[in-house]
C-alpha atoms as a PDB file:
ATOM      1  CA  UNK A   1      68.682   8.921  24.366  1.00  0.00           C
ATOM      2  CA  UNK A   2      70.667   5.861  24.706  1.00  0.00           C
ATOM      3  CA  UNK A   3      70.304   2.424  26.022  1.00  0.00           C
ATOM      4  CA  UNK A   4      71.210   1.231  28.847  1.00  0.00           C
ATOM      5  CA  UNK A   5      73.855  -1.315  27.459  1.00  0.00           C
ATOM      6  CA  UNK A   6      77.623  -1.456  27.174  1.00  0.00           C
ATOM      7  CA  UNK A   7      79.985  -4.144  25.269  1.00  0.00           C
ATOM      8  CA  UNK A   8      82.418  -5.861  26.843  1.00  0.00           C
ATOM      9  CA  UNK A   9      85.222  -5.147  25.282  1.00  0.00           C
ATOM     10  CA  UNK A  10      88.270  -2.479  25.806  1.00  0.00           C
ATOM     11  CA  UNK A  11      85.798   0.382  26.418  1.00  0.00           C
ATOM     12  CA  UNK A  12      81.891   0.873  26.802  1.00  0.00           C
ATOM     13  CA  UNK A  13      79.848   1.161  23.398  1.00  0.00           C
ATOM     14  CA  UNK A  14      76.155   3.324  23.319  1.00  0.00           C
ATOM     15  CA  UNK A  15      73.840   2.459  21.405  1.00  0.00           C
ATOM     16  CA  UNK A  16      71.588   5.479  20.392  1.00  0.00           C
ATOM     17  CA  UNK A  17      67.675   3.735  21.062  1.00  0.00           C
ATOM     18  CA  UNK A  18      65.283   3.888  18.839  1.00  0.00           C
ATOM     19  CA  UNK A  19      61.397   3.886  19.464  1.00  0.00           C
ATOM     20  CA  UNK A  20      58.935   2.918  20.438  1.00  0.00           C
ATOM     21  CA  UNK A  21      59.815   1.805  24.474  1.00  0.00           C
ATOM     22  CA  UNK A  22      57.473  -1.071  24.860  1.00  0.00           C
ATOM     23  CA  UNK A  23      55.399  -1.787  28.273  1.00  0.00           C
ATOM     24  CA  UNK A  24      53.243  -4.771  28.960  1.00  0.00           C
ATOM     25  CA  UNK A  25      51.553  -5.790  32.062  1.00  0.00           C
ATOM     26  CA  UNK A  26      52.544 -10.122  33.792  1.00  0.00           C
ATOM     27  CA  UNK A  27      49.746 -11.757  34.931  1.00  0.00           C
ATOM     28  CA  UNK A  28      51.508 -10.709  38.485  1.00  0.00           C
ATOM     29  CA  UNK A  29      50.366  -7.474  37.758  1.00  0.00           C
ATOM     30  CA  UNK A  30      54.524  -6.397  37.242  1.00  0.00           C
ATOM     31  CA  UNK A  31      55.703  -5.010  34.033  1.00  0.00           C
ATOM     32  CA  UNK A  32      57.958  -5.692  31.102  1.00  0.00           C
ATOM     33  CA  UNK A  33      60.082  -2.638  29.609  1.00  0.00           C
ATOM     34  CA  UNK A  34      60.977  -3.702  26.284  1.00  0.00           C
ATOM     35  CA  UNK A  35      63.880  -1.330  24.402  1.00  0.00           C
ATOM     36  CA  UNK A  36      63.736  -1.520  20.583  1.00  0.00           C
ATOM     37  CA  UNK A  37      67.278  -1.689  18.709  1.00  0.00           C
ATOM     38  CA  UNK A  38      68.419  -0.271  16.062  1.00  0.00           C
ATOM     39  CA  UNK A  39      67.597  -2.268  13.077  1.00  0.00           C
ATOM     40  CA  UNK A  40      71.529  -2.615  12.451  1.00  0.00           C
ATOM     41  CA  UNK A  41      72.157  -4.589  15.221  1.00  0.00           C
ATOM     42  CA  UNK A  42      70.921  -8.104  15.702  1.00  0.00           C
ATOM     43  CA  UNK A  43      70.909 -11.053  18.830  1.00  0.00           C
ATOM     44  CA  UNK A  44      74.523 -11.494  17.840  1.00  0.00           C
ATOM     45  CA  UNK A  45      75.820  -7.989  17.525  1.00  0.00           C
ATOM     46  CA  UNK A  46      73.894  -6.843  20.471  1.00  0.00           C
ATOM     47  CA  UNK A  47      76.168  -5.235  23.150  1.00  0.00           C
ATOM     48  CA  UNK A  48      75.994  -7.357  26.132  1.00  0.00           C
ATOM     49  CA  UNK A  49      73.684  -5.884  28.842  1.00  0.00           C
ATOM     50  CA  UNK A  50      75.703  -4.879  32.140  1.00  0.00           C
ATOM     51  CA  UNK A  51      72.267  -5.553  34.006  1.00  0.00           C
ATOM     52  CA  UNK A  52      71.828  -9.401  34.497  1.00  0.00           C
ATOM     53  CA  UNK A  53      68.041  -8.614  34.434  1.00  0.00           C
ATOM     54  CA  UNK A  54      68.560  -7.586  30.891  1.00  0.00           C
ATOM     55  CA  UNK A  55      68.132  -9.688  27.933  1.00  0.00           C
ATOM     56  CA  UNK A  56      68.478  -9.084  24.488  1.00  0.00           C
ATOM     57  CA  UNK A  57      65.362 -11.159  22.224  1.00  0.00           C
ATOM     58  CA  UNK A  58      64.348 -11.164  18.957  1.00  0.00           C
ATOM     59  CA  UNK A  59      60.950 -10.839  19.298  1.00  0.00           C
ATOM     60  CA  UNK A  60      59.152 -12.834  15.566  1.00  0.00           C
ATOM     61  CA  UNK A  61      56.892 -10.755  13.305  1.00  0.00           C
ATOM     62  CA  UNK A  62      53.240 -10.990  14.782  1.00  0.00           C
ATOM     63  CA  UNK A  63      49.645  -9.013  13.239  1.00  0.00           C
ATOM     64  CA  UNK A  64      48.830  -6.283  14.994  1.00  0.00           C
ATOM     65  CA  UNK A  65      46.137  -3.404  15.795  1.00  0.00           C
ATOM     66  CA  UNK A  66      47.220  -0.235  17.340  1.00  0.00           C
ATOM     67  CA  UNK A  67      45.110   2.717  18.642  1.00  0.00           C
ATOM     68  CA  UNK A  68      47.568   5.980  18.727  1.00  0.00           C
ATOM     69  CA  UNK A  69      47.025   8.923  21.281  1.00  0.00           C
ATOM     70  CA  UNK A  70      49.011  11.885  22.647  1.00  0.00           C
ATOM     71  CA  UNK A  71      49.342  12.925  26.591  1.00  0.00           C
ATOM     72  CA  UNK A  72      50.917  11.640  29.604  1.00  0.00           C
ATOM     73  CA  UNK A  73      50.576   7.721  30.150  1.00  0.00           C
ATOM     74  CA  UNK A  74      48.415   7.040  32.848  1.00  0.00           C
ATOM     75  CA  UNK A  75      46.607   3.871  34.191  1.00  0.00           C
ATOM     76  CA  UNK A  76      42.420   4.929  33.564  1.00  0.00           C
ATOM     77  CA  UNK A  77      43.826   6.157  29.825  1.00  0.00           C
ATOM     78  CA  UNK A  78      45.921   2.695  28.961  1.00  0.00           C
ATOM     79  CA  UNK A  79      42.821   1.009  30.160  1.00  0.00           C
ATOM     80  CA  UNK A  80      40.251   2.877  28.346  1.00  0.00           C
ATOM     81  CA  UNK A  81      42.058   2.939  25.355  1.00  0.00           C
ATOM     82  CA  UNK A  82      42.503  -1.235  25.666  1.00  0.00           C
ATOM     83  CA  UNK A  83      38.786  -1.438  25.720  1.00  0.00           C
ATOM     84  CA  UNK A  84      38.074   0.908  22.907  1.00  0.00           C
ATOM     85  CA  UNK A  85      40.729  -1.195  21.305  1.00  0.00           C
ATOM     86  CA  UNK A  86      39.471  -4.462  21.448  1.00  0.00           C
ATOM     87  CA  UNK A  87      35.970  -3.372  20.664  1.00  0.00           C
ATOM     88  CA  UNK A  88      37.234  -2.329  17.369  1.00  0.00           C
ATOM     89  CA  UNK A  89      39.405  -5.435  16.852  1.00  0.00           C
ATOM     90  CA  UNK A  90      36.210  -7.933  17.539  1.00  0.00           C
ATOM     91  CA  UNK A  91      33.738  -5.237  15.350  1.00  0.00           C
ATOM     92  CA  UNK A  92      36.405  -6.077  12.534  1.00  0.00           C
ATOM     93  CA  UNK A  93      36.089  -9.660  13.088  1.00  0.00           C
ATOM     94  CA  UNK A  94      39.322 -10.500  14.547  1.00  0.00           C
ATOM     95  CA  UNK A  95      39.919 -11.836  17.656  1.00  0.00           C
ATOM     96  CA  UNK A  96      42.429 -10.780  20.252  1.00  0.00           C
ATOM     97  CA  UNK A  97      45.519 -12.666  20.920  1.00  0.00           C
ATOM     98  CA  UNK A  98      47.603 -11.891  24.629  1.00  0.00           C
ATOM     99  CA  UNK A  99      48.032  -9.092  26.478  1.00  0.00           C
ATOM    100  CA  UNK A 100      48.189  -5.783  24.816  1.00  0.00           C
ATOM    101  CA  UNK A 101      51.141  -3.925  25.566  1.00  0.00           C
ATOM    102  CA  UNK A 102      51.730   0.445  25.660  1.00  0.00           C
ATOM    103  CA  UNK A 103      54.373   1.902  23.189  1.00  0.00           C
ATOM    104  CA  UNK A 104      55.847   5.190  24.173  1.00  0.00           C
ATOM    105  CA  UNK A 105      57.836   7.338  21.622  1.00  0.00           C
ATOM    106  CA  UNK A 106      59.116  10.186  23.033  1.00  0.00           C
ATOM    107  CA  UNK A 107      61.246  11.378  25.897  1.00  0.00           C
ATOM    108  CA  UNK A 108      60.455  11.986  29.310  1.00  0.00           C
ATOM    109  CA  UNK A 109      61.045  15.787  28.751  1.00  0.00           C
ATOM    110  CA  UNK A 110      58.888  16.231  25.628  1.00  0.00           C
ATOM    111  CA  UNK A 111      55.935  18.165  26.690  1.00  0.00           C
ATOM    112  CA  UNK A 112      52.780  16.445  27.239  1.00  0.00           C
ATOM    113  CA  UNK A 113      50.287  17.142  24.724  1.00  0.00           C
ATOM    114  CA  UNK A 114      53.468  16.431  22.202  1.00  0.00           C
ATOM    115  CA  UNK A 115      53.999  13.161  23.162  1.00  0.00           C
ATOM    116  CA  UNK A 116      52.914  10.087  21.156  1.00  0.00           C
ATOM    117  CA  UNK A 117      51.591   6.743  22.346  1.00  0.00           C
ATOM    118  CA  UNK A 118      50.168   3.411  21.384  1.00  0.00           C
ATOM    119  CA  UNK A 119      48.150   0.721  22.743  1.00  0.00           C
ATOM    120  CA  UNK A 120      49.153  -2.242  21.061  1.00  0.00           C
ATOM    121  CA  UNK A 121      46.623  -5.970  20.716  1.00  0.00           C
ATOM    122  CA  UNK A 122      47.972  -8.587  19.015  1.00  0.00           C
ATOM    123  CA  UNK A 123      45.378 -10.225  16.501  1.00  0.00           C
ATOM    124  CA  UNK A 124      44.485 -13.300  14.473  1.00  0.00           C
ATOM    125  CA  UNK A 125      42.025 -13.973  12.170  1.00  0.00           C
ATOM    126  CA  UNK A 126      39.044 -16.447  13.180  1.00  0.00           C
ATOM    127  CA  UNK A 127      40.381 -19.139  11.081  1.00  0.00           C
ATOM    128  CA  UNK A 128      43.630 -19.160  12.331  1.00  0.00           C
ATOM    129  CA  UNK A 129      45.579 -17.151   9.275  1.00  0.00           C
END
């Protein structure tokens, strides 16, 4: 799989994508696809998207719980997982910070009951740390 970005330069550059693919709902109710890069690459070294509804962000470090689960993404399984989520994350006394977001990390053609996903809640401690 590669992402959809090319440098401008003398010819087009891939960049092979690595995983997970990162979805998280606006308050609009529209998403946000987020493409990890290669740890190689940084802002600077980036290729330059061809899409001006691209950008490339480096996103800072951030404390995080995840709930992992195989099958087809749907809408009633993001949301249950969320729930079970953040019933976990306040029953280990932290508290929930933002929207969580859904990590996929396989390919559209990988069969089903192979495929791996996240839900992702970001999380502080009470006191701020």
């Amino acid at each position: 799989m590669t992402a959809p970005v090319v440098q401008e330069t003398a010819r087009s550059e891939k960049v092979a994508m690595t995983a997970p693919v990162v979805q998280t709902e606006t308050a609009s109710g529209d998403y946000v696809i987020a493409f990890v890069l290669p740890a190689s690459l940084t802002v600077e070294t980036a290729p330059v998207p061809t899409n001006p509804q691209v950008r490339v962000r480096e996103v800072p470090a951030r404390l995080a719980a995840a709930v992992r689960y195989s099958g087809r993404w749907t809408e009633s399984a993001y949301r249950r997982h969320v729930t079970d989520l953040k019933s976990e994350v306040a029953a280990a006394g932290l508290l929930s910070v933002g929207t969580a977001r859904f990590a996929r990390f396989d390919p559209p053609f990988k069969p089903w009951f192979l495929r791996r996903n996240e839900v992702v809640q970001d999380v502080m401690w009470p006191d701020g740390a």
